[in-house]
C-alpha atoms as a PDB file:
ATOM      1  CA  UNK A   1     -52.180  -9.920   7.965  1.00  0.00           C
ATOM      2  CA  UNK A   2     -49.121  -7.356   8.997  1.00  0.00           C
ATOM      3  CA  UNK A   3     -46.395  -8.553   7.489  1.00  0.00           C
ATOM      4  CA  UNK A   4     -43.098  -7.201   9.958  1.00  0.00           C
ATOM      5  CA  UNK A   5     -40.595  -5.100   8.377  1.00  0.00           C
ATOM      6  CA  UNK A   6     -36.645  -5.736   9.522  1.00  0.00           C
ATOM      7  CA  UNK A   7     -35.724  -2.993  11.394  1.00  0.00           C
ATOM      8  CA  UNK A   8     -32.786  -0.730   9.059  1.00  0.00           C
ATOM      9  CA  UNK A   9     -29.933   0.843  10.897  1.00  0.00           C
ATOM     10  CA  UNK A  10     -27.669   3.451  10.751  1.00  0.00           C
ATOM     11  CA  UNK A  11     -24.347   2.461   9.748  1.00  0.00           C
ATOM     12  CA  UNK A  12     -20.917   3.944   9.611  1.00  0.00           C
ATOM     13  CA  UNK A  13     -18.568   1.717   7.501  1.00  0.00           C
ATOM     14  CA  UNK A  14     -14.600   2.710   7.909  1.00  0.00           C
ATOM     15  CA  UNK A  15     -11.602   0.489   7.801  1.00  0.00           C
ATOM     16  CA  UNK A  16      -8.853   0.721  10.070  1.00  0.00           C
ATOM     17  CA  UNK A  17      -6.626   3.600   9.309  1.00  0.00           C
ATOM     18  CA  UNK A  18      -3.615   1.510   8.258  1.00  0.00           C
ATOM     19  CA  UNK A  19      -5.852   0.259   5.475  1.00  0.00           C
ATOM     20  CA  UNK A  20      -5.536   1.407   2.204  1.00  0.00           C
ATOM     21  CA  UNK A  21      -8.374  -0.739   0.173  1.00  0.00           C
ATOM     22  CA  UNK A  22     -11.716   1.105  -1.604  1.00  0.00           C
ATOM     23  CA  UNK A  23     -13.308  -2.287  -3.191  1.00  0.00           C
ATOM     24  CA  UNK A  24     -14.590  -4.117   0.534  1.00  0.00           C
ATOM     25  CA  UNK A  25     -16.150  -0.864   1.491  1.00  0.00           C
ATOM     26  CA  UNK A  26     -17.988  -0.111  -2.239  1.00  0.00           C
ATOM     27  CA  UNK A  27     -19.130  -3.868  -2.061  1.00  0.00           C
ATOM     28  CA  UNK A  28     -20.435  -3.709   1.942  1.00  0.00           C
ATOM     29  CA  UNK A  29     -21.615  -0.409   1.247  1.00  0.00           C
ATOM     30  CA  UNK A  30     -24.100  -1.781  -1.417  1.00  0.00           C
ATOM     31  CA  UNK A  31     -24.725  -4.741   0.183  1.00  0.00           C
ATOM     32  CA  UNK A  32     -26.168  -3.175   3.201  1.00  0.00           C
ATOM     33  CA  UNK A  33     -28.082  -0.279   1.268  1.00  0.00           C
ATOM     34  CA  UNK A  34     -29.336  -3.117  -0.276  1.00  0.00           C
ATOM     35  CA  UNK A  35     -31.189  -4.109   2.964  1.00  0.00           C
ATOM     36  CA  UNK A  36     -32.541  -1.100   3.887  1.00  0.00           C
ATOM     37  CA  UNK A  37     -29.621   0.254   5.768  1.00  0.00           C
ATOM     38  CA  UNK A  38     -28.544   4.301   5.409  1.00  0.00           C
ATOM     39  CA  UNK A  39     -24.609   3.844   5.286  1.00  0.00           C
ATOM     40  CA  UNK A  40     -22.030   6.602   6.280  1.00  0.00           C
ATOM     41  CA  UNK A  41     -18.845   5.484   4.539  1.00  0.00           C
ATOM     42  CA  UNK A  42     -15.404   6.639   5.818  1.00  0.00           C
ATOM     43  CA  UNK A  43     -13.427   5.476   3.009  1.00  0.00           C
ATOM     44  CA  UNK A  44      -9.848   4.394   3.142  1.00  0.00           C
ATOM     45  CA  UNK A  45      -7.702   4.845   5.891  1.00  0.00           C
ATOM     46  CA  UNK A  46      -9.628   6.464   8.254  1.00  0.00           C
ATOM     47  CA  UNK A  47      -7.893   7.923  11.164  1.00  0.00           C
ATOM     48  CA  UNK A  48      -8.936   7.206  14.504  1.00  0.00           C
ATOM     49  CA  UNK A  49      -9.937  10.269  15.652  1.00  0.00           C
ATOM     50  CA  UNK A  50     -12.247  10.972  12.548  1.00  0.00           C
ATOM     51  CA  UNK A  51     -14.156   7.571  13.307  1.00  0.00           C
ATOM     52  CA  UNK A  52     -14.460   8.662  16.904  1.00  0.00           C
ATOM     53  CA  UNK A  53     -15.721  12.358  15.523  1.00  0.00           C
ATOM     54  CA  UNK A  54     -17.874  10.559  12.951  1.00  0.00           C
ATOM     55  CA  UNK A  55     -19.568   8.083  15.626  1.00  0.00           C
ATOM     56  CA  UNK A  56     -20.315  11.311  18.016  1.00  0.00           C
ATOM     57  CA  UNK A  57     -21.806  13.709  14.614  1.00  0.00           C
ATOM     58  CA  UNK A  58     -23.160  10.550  12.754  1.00  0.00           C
ATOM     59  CA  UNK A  59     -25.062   8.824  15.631  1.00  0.00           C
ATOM     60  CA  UNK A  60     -25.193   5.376  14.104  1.00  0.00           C
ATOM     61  CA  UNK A  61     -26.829   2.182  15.476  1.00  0.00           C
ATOM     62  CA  UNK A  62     -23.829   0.149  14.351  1.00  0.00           C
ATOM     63  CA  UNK A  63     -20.137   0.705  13.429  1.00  0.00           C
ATOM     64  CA  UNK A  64     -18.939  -1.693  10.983  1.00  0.00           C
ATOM     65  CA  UNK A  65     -15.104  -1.994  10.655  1.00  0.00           C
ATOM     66  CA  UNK A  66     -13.747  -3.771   7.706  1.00  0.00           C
ATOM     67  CA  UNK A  67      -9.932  -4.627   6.815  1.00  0.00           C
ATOM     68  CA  UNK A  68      -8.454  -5.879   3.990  1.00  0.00           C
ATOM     69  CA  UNK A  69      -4.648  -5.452   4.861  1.00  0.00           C
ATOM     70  CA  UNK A  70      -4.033  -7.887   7.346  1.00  0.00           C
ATOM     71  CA  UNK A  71      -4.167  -5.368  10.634  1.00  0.00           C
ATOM     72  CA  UNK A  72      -7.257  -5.379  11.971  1.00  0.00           C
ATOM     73  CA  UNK A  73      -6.792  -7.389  14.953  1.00  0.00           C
ATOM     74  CA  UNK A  74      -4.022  -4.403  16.056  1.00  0.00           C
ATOM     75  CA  UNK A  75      -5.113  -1.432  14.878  1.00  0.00           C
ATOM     76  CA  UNK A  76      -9.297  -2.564  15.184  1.00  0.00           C
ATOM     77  CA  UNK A  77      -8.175  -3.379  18.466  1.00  0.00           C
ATOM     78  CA  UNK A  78      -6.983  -0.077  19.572  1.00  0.00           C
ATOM     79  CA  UNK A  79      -9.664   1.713  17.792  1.00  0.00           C
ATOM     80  CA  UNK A  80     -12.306  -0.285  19.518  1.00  0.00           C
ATOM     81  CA  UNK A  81     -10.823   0.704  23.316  1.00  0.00           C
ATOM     82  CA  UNK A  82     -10.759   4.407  22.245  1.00  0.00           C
ATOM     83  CA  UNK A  83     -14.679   3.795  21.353  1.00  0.00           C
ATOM     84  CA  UNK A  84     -15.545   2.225  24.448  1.00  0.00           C
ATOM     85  CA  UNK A  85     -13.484   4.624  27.024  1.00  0.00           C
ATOM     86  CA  UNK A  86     -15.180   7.553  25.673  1.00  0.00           C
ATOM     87  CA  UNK A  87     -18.393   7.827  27.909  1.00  0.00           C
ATOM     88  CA  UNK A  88     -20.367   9.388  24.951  1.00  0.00           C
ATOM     89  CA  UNK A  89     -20.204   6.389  22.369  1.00  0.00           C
ATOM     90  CA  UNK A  90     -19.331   3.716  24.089  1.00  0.00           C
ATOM     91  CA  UNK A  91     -22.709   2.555  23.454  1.00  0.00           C
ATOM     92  CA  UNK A  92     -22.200   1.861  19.430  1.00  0.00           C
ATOM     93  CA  UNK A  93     -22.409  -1.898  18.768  1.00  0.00           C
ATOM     94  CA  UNK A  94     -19.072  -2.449  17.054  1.00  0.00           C
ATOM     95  CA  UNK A  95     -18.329  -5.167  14.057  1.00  0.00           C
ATOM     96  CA  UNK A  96     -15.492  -5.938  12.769  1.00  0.00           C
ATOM     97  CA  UNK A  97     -14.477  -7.822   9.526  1.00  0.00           C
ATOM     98  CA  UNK A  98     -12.124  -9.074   6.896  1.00  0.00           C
ATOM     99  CA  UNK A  99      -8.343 -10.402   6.850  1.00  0.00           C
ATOM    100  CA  UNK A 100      -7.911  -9.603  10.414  1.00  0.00           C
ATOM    101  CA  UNK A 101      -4.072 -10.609  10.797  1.00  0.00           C
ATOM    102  CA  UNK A 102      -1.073 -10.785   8.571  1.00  0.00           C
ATOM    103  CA  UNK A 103      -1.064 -14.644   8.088  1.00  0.00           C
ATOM    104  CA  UNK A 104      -4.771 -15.191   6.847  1.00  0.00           C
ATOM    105  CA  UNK A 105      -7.128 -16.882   8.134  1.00  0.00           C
ATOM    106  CA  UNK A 106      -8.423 -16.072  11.922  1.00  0.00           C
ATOM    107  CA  UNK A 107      -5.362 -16.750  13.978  1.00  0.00           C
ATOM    108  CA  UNK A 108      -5.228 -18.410  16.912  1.00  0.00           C
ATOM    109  CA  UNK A 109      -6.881 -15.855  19.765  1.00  0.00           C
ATOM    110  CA  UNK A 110      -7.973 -13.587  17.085  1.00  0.00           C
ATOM    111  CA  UNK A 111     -11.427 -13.245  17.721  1.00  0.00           C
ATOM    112  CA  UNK A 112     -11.350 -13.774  21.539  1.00  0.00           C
ATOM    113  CA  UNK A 113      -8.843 -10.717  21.924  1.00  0.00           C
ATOM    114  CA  UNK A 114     -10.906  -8.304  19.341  1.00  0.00           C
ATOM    115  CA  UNK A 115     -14.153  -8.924  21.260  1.00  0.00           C
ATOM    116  CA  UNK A 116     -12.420  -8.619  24.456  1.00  0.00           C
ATOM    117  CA  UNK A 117     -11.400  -5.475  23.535  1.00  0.00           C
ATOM    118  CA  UNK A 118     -14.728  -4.265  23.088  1.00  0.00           C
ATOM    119  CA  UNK A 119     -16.413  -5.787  19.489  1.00  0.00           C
ATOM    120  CA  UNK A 120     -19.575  -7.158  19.566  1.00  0.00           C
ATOM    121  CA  UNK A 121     -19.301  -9.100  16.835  1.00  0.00           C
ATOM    122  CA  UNK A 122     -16.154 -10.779  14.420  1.00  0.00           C
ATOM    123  CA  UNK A 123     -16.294 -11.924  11.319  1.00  0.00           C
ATOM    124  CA  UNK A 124     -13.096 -13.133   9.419  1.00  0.00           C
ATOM    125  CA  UNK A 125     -12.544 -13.247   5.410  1.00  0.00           C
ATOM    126  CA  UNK A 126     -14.019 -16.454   5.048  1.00  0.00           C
ATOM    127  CA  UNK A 127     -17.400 -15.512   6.834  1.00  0.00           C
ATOM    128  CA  UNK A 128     -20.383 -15.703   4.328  1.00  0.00           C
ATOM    129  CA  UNK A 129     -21.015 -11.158   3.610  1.00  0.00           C
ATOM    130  CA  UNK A 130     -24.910 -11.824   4.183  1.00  0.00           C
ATOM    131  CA  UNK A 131     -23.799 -12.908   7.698  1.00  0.00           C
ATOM    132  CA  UNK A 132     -23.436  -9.031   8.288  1.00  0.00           C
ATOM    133  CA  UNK A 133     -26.860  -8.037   7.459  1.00  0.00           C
ATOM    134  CA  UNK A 134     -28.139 -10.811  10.135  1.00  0.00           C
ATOM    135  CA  UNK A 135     -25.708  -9.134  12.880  1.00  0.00           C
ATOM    136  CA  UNK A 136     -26.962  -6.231  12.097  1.00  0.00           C
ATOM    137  CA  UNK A 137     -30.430  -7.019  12.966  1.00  0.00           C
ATOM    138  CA  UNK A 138     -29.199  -9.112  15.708  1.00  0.00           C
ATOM    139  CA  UNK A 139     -27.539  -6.103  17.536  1.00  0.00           C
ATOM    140  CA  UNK A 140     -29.119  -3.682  20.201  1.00  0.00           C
ATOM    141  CA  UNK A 141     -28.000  -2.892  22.913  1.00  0.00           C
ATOM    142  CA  UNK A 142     -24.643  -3.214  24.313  1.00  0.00           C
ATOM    143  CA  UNK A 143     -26.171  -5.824  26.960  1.00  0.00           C
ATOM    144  CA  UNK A 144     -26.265  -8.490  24.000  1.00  0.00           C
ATOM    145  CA  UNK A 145     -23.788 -11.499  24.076  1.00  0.00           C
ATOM    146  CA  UNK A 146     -20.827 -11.080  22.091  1.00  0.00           C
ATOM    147  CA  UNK A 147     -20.527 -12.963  18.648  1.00  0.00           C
ATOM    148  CA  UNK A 148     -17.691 -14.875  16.897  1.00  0.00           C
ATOM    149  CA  UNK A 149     -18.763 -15.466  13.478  1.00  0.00           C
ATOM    150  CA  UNK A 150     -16.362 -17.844  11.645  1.00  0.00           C
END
């Protein structure tokens, strides 16, 4: 009997560059290594053009975008619409995760204006962290449904 192995993906892990925190990235890093995945990680404060650099050298299967500081759902936001005008990466599955606006908690419209912008998935601080190693066998292609993960 073949027993089926989970397919592992190539992951670049950033945050948004207006955020300053190490400890979400060390602990997502490991997580995903954990399950298989080869992770690419950014670090703190990555500007936007050095995500948009890294996608095009790196080649991932999935960007995962994680924010501690309270601004991902404006500067994720704008980071995501650079991704998907660029005709060369617009491709990437995007995720993004964490405190995702300055008064906790997903705010009203949160999640419905960061996948409209071009995420495939959300996930907000109170989402479980092994919900990101389901996404990420749960994204393909771009074709997929997007996801709000609560």
């Amino acid at each position: 009997m073949s027993t089926l192995v989970p397919p592992h993906r190539r992951v670049l892990l950033t945050t948004v560059s207006s955020d300053s925190h190490t400890w979400n990235l060390v602990f997502l890093q490991l997580l995903l290594e954990e399950a298989g995945h080869q992770v690419l990680n950014l670090g703190p404060c990555a500007p936007d053009d050095l995500i948009l650099a890294s996608i095009r050298t790196y080649r991932p299967d999935v960007l995962v975008v994680s924010t501690v500081n309270g601004h991902g759902r404006m500067d994720g936001a704008r980071l995501v619409r650079r991704i998907r005008a660029d005709p060369s990466i617009r491709y990437v599955p995007a995720v993004i995760g964490g405190r995702l606006g300055i008064h906790g908690g997903a705010e009203a419209g949160t999640v419905t204006e960061l996948l409209g912008a071009g995420f495939d998935a959300v996930c907000n601080e109170r989402t479980d962290p092994r919900t990101l190693t389901n996404l990420l066998l749960e994204l393909g292609t771009k074709a997929e449904p997007k996801k709000g993960v609560a």
